[in-house]
N, C-alpha and C. Protein backbone atom coordinates (compact mmCIF):
# COMPACT_ATOMS: atom_id res chain seq x y z
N UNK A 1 92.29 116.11 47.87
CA UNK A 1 91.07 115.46 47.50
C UNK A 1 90.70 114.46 48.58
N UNK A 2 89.40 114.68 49.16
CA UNK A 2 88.92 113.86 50.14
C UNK A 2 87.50 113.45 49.83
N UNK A 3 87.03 112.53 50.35
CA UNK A 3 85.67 111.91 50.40
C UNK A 3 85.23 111.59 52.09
N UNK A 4 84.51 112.38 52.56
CA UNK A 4 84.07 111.97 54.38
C UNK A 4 82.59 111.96 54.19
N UNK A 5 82.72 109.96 54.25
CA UNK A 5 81.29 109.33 54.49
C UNK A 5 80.62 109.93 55.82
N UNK A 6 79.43 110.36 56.13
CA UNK A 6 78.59 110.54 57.32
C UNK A 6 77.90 109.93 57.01
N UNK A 7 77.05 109.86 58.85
CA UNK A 7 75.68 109.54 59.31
C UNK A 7 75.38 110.79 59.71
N UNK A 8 74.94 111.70 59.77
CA UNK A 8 74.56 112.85 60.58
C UNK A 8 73.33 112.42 61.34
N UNK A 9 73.35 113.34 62.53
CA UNK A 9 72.79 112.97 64.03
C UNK A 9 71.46 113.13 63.36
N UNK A 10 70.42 112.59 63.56
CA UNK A 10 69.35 113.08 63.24
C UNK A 10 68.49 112.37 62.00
N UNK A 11 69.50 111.49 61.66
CA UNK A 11 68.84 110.66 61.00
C UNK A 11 69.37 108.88 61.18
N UNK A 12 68.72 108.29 60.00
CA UNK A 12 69.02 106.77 60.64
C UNK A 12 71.02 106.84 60.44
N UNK A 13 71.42 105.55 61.16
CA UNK A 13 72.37 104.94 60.71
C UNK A 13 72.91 103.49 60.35
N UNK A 14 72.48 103.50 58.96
CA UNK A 14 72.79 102.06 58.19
C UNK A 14 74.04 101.41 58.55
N UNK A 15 74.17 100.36 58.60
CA UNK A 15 75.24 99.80 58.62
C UNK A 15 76.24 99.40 56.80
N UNK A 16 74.86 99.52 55.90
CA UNK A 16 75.50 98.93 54.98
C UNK A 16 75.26 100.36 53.92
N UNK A 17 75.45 101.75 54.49
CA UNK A 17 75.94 102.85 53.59
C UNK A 17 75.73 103.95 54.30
N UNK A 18 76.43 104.82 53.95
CA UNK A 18 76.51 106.32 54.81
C UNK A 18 75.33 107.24 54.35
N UNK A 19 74.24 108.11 54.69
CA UNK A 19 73.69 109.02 54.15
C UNK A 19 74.28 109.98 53.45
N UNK A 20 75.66 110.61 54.03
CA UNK A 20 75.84 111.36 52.96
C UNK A 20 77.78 111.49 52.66
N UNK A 21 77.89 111.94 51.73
CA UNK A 21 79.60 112.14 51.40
C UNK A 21 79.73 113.79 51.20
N UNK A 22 80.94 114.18 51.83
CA UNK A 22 81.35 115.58 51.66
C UNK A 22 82.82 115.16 50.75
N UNK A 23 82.91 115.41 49.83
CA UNK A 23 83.86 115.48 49.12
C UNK A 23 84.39 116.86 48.83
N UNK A 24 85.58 116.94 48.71
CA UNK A 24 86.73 118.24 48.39
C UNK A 24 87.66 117.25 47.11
N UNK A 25 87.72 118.61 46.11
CA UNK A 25 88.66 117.98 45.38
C UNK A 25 88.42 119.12 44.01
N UNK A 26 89.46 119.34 42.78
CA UNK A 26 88.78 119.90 42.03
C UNK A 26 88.09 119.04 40.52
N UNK A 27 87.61 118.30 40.62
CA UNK A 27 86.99 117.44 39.46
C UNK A 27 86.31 116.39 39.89
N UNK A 28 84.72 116.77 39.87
CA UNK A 28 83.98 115.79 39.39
C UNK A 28 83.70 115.06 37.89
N UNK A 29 83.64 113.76 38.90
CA UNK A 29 83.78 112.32 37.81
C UNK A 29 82.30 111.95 37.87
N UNK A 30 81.67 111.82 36.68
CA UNK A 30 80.33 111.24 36.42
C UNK A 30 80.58 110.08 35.61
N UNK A 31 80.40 108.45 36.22
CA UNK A 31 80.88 107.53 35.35
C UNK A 31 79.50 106.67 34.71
N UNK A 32 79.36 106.54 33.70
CA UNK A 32 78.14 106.16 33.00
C UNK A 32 77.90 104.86 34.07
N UNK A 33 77.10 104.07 33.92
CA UNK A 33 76.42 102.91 34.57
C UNK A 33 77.48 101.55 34.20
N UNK A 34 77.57 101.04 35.20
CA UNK A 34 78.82 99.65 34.85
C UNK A 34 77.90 98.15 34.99
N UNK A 35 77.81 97.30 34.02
CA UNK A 35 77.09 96.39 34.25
C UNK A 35 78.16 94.78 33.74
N UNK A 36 78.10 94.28 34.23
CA UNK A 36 78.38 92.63 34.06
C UNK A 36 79.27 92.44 32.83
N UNK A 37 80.30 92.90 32.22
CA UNK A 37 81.07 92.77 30.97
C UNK A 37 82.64 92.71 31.49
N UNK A 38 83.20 91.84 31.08
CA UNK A 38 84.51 92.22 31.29
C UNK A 38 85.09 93.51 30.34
N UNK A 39 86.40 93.53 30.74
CA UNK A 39 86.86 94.59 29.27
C UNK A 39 86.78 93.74 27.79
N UNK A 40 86.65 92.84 27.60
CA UNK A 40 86.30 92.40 26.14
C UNK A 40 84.68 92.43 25.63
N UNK A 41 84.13 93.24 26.62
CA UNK A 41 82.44 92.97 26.19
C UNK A 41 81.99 91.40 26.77
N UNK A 42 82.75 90.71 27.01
CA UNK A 42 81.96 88.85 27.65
C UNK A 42 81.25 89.48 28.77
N UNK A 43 80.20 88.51 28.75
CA UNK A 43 78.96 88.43 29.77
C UNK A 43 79.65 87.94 30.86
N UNK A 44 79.64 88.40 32.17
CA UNK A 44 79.75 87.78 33.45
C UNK A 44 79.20 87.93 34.51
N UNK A 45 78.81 86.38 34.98
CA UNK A 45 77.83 85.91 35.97
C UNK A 45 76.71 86.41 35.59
N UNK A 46 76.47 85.45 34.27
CA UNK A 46 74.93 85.45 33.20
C UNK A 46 74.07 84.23 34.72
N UNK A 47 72.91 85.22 35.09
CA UNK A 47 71.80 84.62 36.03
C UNK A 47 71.77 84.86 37.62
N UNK A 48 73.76 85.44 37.39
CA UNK A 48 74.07 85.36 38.84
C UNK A 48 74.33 87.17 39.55
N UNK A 49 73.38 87.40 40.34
CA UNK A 49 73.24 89.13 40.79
C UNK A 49 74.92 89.11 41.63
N UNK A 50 75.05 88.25 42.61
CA UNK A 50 76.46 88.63 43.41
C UNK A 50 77.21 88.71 42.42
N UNK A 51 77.83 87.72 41.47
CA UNK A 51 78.73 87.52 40.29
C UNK A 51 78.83 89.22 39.36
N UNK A 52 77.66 89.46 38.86
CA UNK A 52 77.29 91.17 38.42
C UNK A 52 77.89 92.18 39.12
N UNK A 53 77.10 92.31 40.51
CA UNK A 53 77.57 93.09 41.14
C UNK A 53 79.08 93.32 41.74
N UNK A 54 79.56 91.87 41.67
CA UNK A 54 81.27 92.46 41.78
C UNK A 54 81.69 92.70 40.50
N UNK A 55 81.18 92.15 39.41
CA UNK A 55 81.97 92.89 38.15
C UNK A 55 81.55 94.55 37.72
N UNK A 56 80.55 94.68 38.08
CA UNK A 56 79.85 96.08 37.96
C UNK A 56 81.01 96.90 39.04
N UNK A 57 81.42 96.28 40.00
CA UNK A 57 81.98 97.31 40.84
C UNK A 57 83.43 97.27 40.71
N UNK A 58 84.02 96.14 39.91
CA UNK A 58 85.43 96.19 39.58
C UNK A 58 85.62 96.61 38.31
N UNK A 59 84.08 97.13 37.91
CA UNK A 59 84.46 97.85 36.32
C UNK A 59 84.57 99.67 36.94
N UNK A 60 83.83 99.82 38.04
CA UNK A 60 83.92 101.16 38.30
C UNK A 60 84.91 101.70 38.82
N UNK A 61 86.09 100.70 39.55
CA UNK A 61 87.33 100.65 40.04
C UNK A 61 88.29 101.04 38.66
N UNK A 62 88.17 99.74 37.60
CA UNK A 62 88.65 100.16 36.28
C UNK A 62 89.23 101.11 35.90
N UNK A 63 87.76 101.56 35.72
CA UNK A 63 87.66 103.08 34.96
C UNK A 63 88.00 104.21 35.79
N UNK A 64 88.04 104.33 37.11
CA UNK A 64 88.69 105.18 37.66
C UNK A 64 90.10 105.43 37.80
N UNK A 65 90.59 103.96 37.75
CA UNK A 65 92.15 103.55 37.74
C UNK A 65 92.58 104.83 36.59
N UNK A 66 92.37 104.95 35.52
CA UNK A 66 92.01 104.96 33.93
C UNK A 66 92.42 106.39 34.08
N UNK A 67 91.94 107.06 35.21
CA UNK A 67 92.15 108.93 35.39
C UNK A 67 92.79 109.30 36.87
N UNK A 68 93.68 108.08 36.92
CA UNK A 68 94.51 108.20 38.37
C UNK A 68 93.06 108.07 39.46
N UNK A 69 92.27 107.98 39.51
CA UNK A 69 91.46 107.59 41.23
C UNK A 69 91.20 105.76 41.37
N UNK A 70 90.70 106.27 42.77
CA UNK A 70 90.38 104.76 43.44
C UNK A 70 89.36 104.59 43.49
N UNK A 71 88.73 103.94 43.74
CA UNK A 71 86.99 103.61 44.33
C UNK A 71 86.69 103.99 46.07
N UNK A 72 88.35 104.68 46.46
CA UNK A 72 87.79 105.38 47.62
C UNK A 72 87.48 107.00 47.28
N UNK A 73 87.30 107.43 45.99
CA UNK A 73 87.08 108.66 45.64
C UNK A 73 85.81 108.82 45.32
N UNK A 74 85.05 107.54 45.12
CA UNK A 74 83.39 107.71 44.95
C UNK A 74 82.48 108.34 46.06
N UNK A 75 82.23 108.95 45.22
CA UNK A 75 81.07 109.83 46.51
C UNK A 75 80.08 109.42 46.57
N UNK A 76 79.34 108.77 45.58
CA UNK A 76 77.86 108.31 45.63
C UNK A 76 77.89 107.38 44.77
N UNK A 77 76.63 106.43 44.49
CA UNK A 77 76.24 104.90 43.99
C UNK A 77 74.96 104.86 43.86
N UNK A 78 74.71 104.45 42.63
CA UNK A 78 73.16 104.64 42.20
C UNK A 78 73.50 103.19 41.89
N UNK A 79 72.55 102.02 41.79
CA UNK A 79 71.80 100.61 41.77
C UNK A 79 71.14 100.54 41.48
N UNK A 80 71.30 100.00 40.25
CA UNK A 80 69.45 99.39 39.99
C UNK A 80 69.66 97.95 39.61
N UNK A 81 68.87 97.59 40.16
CA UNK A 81 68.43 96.38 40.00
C UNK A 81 67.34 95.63 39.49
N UNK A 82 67.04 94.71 38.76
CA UNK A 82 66.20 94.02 37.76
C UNK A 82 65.08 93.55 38.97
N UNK A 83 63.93 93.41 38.82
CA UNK A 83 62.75 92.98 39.86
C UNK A 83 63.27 93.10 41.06
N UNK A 84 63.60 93.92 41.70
CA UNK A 84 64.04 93.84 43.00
C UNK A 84 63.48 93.43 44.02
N UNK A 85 63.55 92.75 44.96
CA UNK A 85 63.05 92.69 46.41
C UNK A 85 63.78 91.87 46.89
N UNK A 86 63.48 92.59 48.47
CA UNK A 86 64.03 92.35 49.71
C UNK A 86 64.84 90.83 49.77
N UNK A 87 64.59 89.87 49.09
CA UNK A 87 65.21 88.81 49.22
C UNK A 87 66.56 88.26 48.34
N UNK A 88 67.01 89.74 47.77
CA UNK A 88 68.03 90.05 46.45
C UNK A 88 69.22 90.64 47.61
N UNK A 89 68.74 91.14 48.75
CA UNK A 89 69.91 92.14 49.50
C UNK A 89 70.77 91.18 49.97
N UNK A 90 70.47 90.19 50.57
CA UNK A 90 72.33 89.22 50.75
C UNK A 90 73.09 89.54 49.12
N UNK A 91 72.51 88.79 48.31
CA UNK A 91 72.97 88.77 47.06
C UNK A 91 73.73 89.82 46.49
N UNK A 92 73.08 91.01 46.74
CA UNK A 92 73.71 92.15 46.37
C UNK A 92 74.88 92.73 47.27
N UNK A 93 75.01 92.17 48.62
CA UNK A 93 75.52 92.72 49.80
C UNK A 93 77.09 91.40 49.67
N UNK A 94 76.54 90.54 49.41
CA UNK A 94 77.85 89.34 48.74
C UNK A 94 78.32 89.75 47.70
N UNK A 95 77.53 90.29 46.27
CA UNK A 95 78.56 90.69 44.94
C UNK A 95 79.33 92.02 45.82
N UNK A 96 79.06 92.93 46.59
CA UNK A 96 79.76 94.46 46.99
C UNK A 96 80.88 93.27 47.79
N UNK A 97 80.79 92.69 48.66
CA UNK A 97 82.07 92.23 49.65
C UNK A 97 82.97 91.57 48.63
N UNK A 98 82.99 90.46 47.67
CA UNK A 98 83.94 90.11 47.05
C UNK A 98 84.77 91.16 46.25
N UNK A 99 83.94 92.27 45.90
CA UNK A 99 84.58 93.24 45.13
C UNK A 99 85.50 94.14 45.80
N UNK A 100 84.96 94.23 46.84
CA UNK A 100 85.78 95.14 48.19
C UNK A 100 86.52 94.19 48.57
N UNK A 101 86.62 92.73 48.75
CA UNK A 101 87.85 92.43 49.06
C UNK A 101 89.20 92.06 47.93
N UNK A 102 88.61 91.94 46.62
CA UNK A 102 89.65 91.74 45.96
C UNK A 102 90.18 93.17 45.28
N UNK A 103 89.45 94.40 45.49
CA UNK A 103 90.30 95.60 45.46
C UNK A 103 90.97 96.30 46.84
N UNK A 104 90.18 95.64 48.02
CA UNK A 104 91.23 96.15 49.36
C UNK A 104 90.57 97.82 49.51
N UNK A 105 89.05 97.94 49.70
CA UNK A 105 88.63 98.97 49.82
C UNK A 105 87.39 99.12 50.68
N UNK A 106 86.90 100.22 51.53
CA UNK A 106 86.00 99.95 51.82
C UNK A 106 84.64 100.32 50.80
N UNK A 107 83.52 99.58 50.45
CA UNK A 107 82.62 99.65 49.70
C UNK A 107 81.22 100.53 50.06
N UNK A 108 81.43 101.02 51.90
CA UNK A 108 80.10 101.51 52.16
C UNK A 108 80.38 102.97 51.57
N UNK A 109 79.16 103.38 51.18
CA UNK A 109 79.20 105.20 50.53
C UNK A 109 77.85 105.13 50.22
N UNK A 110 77.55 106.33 50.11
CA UNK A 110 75.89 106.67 49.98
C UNK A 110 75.62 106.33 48.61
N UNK A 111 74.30 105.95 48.96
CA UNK A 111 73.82 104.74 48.18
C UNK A 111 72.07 105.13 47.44
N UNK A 112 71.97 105.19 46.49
CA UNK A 112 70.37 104.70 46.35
C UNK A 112 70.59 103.84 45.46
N UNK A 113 69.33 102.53 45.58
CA UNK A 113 69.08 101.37 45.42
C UNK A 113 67.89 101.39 44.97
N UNK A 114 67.39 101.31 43.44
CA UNK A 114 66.08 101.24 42.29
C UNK A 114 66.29 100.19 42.31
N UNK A 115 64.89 99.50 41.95
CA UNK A 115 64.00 98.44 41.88
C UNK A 115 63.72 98.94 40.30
N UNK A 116 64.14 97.83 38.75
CA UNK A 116 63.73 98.45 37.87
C UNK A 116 62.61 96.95 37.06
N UNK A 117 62.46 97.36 36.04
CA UNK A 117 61.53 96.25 35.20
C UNK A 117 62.72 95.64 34.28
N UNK A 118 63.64 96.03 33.68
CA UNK A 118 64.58 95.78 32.70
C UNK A 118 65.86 96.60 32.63
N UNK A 119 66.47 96.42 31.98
CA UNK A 119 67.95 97.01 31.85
C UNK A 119 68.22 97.55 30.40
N UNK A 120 69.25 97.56 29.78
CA UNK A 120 69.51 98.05 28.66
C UNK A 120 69.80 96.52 27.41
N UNK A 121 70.23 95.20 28.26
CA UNK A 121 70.03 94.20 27.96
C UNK A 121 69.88 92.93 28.62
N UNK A 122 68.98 91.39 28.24
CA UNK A 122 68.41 91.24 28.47
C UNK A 122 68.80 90.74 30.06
N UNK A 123 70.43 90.11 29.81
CA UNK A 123 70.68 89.18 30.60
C UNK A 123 71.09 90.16 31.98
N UNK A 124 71.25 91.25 31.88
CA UNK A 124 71.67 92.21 32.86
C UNK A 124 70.83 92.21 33.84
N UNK A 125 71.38 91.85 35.14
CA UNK A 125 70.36 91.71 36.87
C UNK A 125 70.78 93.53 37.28
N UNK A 126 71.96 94.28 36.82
CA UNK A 126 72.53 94.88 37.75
C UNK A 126 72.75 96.00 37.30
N UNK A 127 72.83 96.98 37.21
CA UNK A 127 73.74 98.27 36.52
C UNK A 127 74.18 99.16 37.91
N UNK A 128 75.42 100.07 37.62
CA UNK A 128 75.90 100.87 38.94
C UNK A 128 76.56 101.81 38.42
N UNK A 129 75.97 102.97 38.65
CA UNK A 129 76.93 104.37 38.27
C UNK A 129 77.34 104.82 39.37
N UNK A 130 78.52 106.01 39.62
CA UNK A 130 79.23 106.08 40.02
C UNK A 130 79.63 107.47 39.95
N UNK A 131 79.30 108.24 41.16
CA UNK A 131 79.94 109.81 40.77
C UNK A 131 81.37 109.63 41.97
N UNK A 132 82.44 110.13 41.85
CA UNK A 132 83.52 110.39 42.33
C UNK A 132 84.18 111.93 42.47
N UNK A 133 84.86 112.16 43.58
CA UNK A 133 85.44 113.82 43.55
C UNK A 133 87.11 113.40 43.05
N UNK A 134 87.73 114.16 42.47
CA UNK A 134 89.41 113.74 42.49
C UNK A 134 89.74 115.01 42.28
């Protein structure tokens, strides 16, 4: 089981995510959307998007733990984010680094990033699903 982030020639190359992942493996993982809860259901980093976004991404670590993978088995990352704009990307680019450094992983992988009106509740800035190969 492998995951190989590209840039392929011919198109841009981001610094902060790969265009695309070739994964090998036999089981795809589709992980519902991870938002701001610890494992007891508590709210964390109520107001705060970096605070979210590392718990959103150490819940997707979690739950992978959960079926033997890592968060280097994610192939792709869907984001959405509550009113988004351009002046949210440190914020969001600070919650991904604390999370990548307190799991010891790298966090870039292909990425799309929604701009939404609301979430599923109220206090939620963040949600992040998560497909993985294992």
């Amino acid at each position: 089981m492998a995951v190989t982030l590209v840039n392929p020639d011919g198109l841009p190359k981001p610094e902060m995510y790969r265009q695309m992942a070739v994964a090998t493996g036999s089981k795809l993982v589709f992980l519902a959307g991870q938002v701001a809860r610890d494992a007891d259901g508590n709210r964390v980093g109520e107001g705060d998007l970096a605070a979210q976004v590392e718990q959103a991404y150490l819940n997707i670590a979690t739950a992978l733990a959960a079926i033997g993978a890592s968060f280097d088995d994610v192939a792709k990352l869907t984001v959405y984010v509550v009113d988004w704009s351009a002046d949210k990307l440190p914020l969001l680019g600070e919650g991904v680094a604390r999370a990548a450094a307190r799991l010891g992983v790298d966090p870039v992988k292909p990425i799309t990033l929604l701009g939404v009106a609301a979430l599923g509740e109220p206090d939620l800035l963040v949600e992040v699903e998560a497909t993985a190969v294992v």
